[in-house]
C-alpha atoms as a PDB file:
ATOM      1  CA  UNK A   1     -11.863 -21.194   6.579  1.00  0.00           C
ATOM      2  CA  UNK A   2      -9.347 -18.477   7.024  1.00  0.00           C
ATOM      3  CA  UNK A   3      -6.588 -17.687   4.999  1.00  0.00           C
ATOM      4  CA  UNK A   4      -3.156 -17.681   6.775  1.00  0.00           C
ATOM      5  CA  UNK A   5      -0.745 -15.197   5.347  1.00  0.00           C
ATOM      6  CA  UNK A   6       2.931 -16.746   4.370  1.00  0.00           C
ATOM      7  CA  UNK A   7       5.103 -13.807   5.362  1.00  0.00           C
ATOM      8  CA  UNK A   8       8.444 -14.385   3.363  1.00  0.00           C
ATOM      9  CA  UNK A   9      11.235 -14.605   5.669  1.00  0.00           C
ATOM     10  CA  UNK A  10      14.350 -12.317   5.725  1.00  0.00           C
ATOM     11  CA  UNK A  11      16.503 -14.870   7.842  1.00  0.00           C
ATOM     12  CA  UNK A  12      16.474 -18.778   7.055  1.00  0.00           C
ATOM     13  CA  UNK A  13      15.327 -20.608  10.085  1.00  0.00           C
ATOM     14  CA  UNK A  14      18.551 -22.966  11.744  1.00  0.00           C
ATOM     15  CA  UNK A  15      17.850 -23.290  15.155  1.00  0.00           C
ATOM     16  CA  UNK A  16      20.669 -25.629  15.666  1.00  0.00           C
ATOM     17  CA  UNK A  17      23.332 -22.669  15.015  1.00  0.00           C
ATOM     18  CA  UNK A  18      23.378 -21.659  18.062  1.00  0.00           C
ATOM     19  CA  UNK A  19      24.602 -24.983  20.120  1.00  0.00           C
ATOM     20  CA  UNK A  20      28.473 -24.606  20.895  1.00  0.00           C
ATOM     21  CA  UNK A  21      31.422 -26.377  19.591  1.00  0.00           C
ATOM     22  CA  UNK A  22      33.215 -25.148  22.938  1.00  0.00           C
ATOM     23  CA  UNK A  23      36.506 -25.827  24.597  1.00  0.00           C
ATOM     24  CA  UNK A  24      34.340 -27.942  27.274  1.00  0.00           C
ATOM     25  CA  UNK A  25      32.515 -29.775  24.797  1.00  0.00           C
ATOM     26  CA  UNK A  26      36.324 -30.207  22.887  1.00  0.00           C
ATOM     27  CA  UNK A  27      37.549 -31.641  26.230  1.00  0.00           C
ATOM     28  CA  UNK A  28      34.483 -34.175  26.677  1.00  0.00           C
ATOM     29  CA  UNK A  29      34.875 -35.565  23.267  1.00  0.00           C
ATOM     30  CA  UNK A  30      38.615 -36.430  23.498  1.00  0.00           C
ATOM     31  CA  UNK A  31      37.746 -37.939  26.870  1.00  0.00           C
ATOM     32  CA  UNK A  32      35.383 -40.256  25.178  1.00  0.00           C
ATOM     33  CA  UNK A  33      37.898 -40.991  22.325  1.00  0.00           C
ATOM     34  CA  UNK A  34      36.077 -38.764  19.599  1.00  0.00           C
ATOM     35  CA  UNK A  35      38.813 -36.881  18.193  1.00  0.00           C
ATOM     36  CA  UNK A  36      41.989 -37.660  15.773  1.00  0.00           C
ATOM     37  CA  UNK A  37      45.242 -36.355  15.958  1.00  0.00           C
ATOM     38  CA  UNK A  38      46.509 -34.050  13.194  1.00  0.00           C
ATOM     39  CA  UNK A  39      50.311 -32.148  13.218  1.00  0.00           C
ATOM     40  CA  UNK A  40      50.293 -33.269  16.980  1.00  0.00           C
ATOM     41  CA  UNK A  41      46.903 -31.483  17.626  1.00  0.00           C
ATOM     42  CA  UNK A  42      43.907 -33.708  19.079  1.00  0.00           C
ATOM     43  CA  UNK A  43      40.957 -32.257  17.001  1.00  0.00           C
ATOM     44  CA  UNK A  44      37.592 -33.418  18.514  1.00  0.00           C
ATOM     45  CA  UNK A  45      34.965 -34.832  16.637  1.00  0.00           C
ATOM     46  CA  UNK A  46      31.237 -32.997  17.079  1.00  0.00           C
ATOM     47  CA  UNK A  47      29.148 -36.380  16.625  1.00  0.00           C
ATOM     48  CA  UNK A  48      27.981 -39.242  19.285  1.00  0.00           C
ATOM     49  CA  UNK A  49      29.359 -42.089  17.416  1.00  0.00           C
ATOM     50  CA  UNK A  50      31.293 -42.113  14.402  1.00  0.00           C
ATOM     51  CA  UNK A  51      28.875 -44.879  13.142  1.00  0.00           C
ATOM     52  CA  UNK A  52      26.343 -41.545  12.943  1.00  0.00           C
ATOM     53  CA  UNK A  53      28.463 -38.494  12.131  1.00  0.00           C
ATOM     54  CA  UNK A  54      25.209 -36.445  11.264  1.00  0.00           C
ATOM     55  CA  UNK A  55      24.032 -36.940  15.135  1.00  0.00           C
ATOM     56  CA  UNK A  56      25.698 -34.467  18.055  1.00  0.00           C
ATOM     57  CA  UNK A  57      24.308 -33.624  21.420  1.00  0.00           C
ATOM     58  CA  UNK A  58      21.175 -36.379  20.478  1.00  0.00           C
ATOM     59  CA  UNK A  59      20.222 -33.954  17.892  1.00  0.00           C
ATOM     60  CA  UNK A  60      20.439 -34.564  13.523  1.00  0.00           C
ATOM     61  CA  UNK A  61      22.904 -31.758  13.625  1.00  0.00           C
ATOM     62  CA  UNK A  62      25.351 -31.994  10.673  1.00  0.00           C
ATOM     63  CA  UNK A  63      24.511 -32.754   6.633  1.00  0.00           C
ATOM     64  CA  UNK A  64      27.077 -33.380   4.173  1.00  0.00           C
ATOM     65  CA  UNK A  65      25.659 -32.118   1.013  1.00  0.00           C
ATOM     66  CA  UNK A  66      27.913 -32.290  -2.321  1.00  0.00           C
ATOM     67  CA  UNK A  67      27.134 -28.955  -3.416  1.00  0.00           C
ATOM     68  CA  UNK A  68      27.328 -27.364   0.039  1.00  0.00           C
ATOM     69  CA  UNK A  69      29.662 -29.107   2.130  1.00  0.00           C
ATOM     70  CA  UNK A  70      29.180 -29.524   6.090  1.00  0.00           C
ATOM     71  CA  UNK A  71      26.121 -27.547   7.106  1.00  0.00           C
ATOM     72  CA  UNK A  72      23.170 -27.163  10.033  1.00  0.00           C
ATOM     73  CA  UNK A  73      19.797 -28.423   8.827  1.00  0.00           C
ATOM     74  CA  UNK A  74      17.708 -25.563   7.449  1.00  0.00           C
ATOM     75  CA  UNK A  75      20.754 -24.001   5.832  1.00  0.00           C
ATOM     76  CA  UNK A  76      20.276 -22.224   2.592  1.00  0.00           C
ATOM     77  CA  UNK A  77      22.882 -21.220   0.595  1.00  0.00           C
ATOM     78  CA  UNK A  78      21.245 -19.055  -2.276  1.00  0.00           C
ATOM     79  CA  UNK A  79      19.544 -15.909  -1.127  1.00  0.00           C
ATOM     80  CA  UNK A  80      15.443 -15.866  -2.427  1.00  0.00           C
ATOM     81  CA  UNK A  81      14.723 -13.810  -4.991  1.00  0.00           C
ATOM     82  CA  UNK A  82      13.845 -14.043  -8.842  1.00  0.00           C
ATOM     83  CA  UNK A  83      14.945 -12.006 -11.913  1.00  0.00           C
ATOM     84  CA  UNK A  84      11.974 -13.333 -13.961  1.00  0.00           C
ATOM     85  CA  UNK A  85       9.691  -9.833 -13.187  1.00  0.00           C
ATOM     86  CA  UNK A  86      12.906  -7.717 -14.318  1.00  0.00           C
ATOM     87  CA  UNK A  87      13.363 -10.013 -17.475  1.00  0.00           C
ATOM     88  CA  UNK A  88       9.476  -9.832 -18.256  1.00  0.00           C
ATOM     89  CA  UNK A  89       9.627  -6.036 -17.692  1.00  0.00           C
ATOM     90  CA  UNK A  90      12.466  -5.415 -20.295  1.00  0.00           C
ATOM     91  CA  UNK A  91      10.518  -7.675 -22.781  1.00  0.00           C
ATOM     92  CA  UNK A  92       7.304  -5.876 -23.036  1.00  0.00           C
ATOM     93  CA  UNK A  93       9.130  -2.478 -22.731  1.00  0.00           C
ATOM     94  CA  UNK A  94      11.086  -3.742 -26.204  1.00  0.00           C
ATOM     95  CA  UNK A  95       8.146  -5.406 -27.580  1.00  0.00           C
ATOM     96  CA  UNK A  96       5.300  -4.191 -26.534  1.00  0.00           C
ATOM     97  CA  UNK A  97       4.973  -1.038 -24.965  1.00  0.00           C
ATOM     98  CA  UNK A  98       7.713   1.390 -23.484  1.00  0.00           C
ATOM     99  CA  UNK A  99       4.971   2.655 -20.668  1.00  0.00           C
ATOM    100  CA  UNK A 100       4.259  -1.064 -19.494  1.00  0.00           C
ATOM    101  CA  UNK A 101       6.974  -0.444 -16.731  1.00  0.00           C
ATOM    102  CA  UNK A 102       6.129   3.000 -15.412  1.00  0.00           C
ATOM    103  CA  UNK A 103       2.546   2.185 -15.496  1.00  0.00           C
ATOM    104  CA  UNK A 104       3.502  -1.231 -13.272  1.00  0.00           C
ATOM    105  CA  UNK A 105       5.881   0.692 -10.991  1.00  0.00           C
ATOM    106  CA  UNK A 106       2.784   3.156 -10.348  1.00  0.00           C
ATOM    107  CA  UNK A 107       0.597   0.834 -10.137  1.00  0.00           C
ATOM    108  CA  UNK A 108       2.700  -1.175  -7.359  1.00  0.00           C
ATOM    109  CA  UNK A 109       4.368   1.392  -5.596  1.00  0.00           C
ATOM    110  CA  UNK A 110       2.715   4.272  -6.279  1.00  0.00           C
ATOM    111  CA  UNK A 111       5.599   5.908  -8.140  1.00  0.00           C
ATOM    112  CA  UNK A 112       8.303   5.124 -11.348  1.00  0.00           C
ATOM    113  CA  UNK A 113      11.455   3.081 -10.356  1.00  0.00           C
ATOM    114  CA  UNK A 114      14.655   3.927 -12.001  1.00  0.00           C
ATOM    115  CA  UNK A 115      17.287   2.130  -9.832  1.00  0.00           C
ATOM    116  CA  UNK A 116      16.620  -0.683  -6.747  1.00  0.00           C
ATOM    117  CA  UNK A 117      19.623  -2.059  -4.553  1.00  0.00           C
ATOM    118  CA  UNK A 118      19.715  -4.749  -2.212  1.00  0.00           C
ATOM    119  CA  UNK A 119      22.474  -6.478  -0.017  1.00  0.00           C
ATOM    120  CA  UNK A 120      22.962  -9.879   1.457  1.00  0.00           C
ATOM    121  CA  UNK A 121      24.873 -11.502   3.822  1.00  0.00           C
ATOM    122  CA  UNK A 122      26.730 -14.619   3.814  1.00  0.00           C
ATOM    123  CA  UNK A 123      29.155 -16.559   5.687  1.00  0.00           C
ATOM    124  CA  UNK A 124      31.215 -19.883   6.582  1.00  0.00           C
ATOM    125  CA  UNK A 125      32.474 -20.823  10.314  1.00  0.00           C
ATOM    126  CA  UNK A 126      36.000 -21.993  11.215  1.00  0.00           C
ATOM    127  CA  UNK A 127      35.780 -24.012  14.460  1.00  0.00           C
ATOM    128  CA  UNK A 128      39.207 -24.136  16.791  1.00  0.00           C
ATOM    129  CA  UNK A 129      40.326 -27.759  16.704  1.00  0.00           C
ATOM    130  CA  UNK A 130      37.514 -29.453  16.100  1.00  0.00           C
ATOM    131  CA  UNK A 131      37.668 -31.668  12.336  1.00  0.00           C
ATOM    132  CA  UNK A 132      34.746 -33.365   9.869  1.00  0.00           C
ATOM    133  CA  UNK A 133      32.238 -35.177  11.671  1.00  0.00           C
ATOM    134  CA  UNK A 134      32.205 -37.416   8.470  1.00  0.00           C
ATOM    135  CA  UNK A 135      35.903 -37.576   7.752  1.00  0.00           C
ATOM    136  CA  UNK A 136      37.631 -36.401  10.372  1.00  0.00           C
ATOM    137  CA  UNK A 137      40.647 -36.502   8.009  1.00  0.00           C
ATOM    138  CA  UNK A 138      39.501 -33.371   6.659  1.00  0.00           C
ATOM    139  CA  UNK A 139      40.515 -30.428   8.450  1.00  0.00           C
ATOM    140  CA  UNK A 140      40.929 -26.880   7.514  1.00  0.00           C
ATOM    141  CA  UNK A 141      43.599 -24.333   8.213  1.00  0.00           C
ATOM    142  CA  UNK A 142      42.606 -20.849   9.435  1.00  0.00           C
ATOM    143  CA  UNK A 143      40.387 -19.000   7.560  1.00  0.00           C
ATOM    144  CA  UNK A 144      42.464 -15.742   8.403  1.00  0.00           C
ATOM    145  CA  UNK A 145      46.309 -17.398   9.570  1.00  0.00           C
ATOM    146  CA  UNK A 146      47.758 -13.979  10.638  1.00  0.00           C
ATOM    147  CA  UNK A 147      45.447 -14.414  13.710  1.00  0.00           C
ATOM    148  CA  UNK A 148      45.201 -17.817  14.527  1.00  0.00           C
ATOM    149  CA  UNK A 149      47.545 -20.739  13.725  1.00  0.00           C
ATOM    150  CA  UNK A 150      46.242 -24.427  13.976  1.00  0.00           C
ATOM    151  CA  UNK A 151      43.687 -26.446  12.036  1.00  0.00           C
ATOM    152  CA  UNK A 152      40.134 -26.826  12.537  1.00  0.00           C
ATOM    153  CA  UNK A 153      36.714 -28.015  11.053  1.00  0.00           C
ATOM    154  CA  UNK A 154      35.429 -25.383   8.489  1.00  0.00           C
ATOM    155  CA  UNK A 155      31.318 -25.080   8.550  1.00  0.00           C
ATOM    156  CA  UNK A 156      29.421 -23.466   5.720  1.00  0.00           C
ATOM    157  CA  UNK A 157      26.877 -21.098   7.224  1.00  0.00           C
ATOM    158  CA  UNK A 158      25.340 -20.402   3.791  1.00  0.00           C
ATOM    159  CA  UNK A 159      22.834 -17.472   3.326  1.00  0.00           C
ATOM    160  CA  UNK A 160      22.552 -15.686   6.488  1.00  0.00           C
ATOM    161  CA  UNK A 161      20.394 -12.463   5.718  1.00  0.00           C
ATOM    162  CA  UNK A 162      18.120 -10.003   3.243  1.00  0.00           C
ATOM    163  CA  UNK A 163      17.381  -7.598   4.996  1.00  0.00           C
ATOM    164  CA  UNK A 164      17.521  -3.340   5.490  1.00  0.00           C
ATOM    165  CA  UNK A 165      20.180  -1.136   4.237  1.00  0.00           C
ATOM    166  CA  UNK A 166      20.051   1.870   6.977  1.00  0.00           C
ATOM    167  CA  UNK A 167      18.846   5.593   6.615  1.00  0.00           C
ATOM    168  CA  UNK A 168      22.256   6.442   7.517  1.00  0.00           C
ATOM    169  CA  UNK A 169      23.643   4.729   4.077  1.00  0.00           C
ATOM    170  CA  UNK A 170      20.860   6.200   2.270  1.00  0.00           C
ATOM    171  CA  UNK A 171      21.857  10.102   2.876  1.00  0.00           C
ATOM    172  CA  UNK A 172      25.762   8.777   2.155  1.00  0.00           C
ATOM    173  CA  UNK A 173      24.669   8.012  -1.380  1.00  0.00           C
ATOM    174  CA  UNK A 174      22.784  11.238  -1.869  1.00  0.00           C
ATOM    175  CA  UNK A 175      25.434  13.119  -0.234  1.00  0.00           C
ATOM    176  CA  UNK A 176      27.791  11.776  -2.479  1.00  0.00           C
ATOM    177  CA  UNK A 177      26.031  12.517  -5.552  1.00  0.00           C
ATOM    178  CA  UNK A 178      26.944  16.674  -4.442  1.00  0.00           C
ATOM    179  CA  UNK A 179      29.904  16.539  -2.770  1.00  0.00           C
ATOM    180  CA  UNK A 180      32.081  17.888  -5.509  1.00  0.00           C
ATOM    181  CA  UNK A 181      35.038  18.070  -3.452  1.00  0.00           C
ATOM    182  CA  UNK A 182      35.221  14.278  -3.238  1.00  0.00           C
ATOM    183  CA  UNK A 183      36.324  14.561  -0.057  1.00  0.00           C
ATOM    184  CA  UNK A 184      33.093  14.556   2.244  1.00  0.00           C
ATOM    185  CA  UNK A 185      30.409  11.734   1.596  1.00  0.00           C
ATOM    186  CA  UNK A 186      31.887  10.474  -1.871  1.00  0.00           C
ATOM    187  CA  UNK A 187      35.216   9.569  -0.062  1.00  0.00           C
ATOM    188  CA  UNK A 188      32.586   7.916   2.319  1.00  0.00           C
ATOM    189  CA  UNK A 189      31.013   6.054  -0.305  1.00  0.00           C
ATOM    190  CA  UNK A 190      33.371   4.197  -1.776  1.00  0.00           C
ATOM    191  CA  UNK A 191      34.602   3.357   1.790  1.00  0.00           C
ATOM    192  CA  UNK A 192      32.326   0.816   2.981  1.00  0.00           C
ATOM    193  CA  UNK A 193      34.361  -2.329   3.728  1.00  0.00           C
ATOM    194  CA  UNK A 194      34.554  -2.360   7.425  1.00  0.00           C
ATOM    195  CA  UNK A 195      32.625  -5.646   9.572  1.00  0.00           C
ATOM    196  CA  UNK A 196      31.638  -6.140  13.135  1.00  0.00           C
ATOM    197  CA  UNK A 197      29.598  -8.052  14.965  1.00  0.00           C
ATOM    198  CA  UNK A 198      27.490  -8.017  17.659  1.00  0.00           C
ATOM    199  CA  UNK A 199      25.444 -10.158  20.076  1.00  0.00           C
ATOM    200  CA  UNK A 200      21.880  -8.269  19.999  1.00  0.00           C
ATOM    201  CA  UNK A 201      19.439 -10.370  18.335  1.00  0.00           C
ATOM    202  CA  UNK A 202      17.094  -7.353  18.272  1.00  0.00           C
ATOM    203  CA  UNK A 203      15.054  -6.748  15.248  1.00  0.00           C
ATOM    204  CA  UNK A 204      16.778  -4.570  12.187  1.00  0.00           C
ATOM    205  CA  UNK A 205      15.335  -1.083  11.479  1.00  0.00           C
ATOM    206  CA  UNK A 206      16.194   1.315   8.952  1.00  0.00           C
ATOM    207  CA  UNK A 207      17.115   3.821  11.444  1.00  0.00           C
ATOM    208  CA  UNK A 208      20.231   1.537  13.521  1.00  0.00           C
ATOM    209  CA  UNK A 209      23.155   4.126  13.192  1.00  0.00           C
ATOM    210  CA  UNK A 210      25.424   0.872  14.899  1.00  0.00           C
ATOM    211  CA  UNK A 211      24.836  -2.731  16.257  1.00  0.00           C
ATOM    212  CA  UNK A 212      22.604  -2.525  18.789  1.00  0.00           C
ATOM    213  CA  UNK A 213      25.555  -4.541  21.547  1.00  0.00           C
ATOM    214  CA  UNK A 214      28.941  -4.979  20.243  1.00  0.00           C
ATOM    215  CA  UNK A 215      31.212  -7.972  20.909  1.00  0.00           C
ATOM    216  CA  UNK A 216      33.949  -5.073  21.128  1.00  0.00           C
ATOM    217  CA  UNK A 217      36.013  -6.878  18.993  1.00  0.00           C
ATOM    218  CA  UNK A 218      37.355  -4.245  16.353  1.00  0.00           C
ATOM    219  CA  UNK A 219      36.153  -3.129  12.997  1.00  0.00           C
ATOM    220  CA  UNK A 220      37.585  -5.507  10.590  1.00  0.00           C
ATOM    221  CA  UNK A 221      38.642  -4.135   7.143  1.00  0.00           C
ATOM    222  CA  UNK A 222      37.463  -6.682   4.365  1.00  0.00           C
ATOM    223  CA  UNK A 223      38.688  -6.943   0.607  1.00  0.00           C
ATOM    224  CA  UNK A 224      36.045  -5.142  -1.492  1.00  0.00           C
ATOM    225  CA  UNK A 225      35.506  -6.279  -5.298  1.00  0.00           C
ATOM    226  CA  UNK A 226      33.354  -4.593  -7.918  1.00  0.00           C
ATOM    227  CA  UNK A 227      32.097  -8.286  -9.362  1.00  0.00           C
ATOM    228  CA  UNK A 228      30.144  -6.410 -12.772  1.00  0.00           C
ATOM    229  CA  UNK A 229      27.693  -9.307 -13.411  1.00  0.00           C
ATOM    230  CA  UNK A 230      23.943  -8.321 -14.629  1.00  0.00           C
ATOM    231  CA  UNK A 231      22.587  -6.620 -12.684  1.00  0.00           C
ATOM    232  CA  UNK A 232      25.765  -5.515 -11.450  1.00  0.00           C
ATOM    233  CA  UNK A 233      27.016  -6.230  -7.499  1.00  0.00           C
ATOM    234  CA  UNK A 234      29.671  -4.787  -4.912  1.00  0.00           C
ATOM    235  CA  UNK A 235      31.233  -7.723  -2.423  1.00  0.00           C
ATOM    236  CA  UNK A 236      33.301  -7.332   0.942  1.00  0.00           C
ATOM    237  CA  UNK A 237      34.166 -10.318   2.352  1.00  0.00           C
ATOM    238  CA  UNK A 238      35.995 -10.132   5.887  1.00  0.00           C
ATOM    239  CA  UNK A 239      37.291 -13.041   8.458  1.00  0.00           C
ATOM    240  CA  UNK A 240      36.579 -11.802  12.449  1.00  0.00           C
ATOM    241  CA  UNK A 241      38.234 -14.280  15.134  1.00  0.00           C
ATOM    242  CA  UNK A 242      36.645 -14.869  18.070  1.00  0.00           C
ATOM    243  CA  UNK A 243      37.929 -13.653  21.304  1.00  0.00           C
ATOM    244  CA  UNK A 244      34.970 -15.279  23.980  1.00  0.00           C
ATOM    245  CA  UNK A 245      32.604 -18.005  23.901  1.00  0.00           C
ATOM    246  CA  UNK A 246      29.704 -15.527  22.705  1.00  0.00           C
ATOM    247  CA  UNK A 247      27.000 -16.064  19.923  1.00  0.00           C
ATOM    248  CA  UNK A 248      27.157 -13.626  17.239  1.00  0.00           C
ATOM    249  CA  UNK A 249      23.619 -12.996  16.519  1.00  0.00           C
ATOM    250  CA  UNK A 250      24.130  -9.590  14.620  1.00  0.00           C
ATOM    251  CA  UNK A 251      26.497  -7.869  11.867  1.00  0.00           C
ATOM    252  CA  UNK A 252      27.723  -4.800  10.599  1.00  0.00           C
ATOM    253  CA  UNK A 253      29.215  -2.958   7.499  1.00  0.00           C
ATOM    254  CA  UNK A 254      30.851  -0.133   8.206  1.00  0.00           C
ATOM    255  CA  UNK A 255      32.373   3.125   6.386  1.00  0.00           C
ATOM    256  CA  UNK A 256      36.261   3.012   6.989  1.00  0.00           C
ATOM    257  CA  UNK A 257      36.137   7.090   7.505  1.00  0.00           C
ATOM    258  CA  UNK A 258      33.250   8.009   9.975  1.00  0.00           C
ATOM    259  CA  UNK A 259      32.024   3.975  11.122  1.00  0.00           C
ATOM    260  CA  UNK A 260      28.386   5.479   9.374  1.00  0.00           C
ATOM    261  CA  UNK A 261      26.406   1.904   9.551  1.00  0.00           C
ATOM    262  CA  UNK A 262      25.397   0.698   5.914  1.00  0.00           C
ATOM    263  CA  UNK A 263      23.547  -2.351   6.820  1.00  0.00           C
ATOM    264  CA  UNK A 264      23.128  -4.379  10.040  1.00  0.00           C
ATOM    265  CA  UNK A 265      21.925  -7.546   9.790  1.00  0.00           C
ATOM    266  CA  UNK A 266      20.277 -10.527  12.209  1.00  0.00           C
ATOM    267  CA  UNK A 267      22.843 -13.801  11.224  1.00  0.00           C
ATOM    268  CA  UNK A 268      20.670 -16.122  12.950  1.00  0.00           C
ATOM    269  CA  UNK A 269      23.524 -17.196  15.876  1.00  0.00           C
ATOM    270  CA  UNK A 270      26.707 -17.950  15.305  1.00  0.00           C
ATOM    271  CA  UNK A 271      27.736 -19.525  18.431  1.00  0.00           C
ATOM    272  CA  UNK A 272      31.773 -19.138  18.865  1.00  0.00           C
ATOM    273  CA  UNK A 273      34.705 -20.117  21.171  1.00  0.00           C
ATOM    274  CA  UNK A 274      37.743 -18.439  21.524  1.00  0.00           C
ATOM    275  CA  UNK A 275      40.332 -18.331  18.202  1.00  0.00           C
ATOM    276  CA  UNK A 276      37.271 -19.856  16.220  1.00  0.00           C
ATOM    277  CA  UNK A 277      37.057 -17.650  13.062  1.00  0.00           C
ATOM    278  CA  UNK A 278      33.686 -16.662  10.887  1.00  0.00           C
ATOM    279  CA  UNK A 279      33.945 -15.148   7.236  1.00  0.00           C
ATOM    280  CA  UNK A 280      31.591 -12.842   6.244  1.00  0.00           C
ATOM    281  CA  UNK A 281      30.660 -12.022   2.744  1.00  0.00           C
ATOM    282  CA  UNK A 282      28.378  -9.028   2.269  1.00  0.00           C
ATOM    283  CA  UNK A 283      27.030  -8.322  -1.294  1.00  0.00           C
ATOM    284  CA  UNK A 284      25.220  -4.956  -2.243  1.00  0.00           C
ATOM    285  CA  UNK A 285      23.467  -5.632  -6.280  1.00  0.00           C
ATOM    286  CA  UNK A 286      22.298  -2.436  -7.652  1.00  0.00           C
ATOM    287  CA  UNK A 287      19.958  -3.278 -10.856  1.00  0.00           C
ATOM    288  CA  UNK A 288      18.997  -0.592 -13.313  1.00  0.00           C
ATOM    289  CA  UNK A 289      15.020  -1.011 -13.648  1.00  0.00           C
ATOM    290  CA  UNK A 290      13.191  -1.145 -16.966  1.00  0.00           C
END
């Protein structure tokens, strides 16, 4: 019997992320009576009957999970990944052998391993007057309010990608490293904090130098944090409003000097009506090997 290879994914499969919460489909629920009113606003209700708030469009669309809030099936909200091989590493440097890791890395990769990075994007989904299929009470002001003002139903989108950081990104970083001025590709580094997004669902490559078809909704600056931890991680979080009933099937960060792409990532369809409002959080963990 043949073996089937389990290829890990980079994206976490929601195939329900893509059906609209649109002004149409607003409109149709209030006809049918699905919707409260909060502040004066009628805020429709995305479920068939409010005896089944997890059902919408005949499909088991919505879970309420404690930890997680409101989410599409399928959602994960931790990226994969394990520490254990880095922990085990360390240990039999300390205690066994101080080769044990160079003679792994060469034996895996075919070289030593002093530094490894990876990024990952997150994000959570702020729909335009709609509420809480399971208590429609509960609605949400803006994520961003100096763009939109209102309330709305606020969807957590959880883990949304793993995957490539870009060639482009790559020669920043060495760059920087030489550019004694500071002014050239060190100024650059320390710049990326800039998001857009895009509506391409074309597969990521190392050498994308900018999403492959824009919304042409403008770079968003986000609010970059150094968070420290172990192994130690860099986080820009920005909120983009929509401007069009589009999906938003890609993202970018962005230098704030030159718009040199760091990482553009597949979010696995974020389907958006106008004034509806999508946080991204991008995290970049650089871990010192053993």
């Amino acid at each position: 019997m043949a073996t089937i290879l389990q290829v890990p994914t980079r994206h976490p499969n929601v195939p329900l992320r893509r059906i609209f919460l649109d002004e149409y489909d607003r409109e149709t629920q209030i006809r049918r009576g699905l919707y409260t009113t909060q502040r004066g606003e009628n805020l429709a209700i995305p479920a068939d009957n409010l005896d089944f708030p997890s059902v919408y469009k005949g499909q088991t669309m919505w879970v309420n999970s404690p930890s997680g809030g409101v989410h599409r099936p399928g959602v994960r909200f931790a990226a994969p990944g394990t520490q254990w091989q880095r922990r085990l590493l360390d240990w039999l440097r300390d205690n066994v052998h101080e080769n044990i890791p160079h003679l792994y890395y060469q034996a895996v990769l075919g070289h030593d391993i002093h530094a490894s990075a990876w990024g990952h994007l997150y994000a959570k989904h702020w729909h335009y007057q709609w509420t809480n299929p399971f208590n429609p009470e509960d609605c949400s002001e803006p994520l961003d309010p100096s763009m939109v003002s209102g309330l709305g139903f606020l969807e957590n989108c959880g883990w949304l990608s793993g995957g490539k950081v870009t060639d482009a990104f790559v020669n920043v970083l060495v760059g920087a490293l030489v550019d004694s001025a500071g002014t050239g590709q060190a100024a650059e580094f320390n710049d990326f904090n800039e998001h857009e997004v895009g509506t391409s669902s074309q597969a990521e490559s190392n050498n994308d130098t900018a999403l492959i078809t824009t919304s042409a909704i403008a770079l968003v600056a986000g609010t970059q944090v150094d968070d420290g931890g172990d192994p130690p991680t860099m986080t820009t979080v920005a909120t983009i409003t929509a401007d069009a009933t589009e999906t938003w099937e890609e993202h970018g960060v962005f230098s704030t000097t030159t718009d040199s792409l760091m990482d553009r990532s597949l979010t696995g369809g974020q389907s958006v009506a106008s004034s509806d409002q999508v946080q991204y959080t991008y995290t970049l963990t650089v871990n010192p090997e053993a």
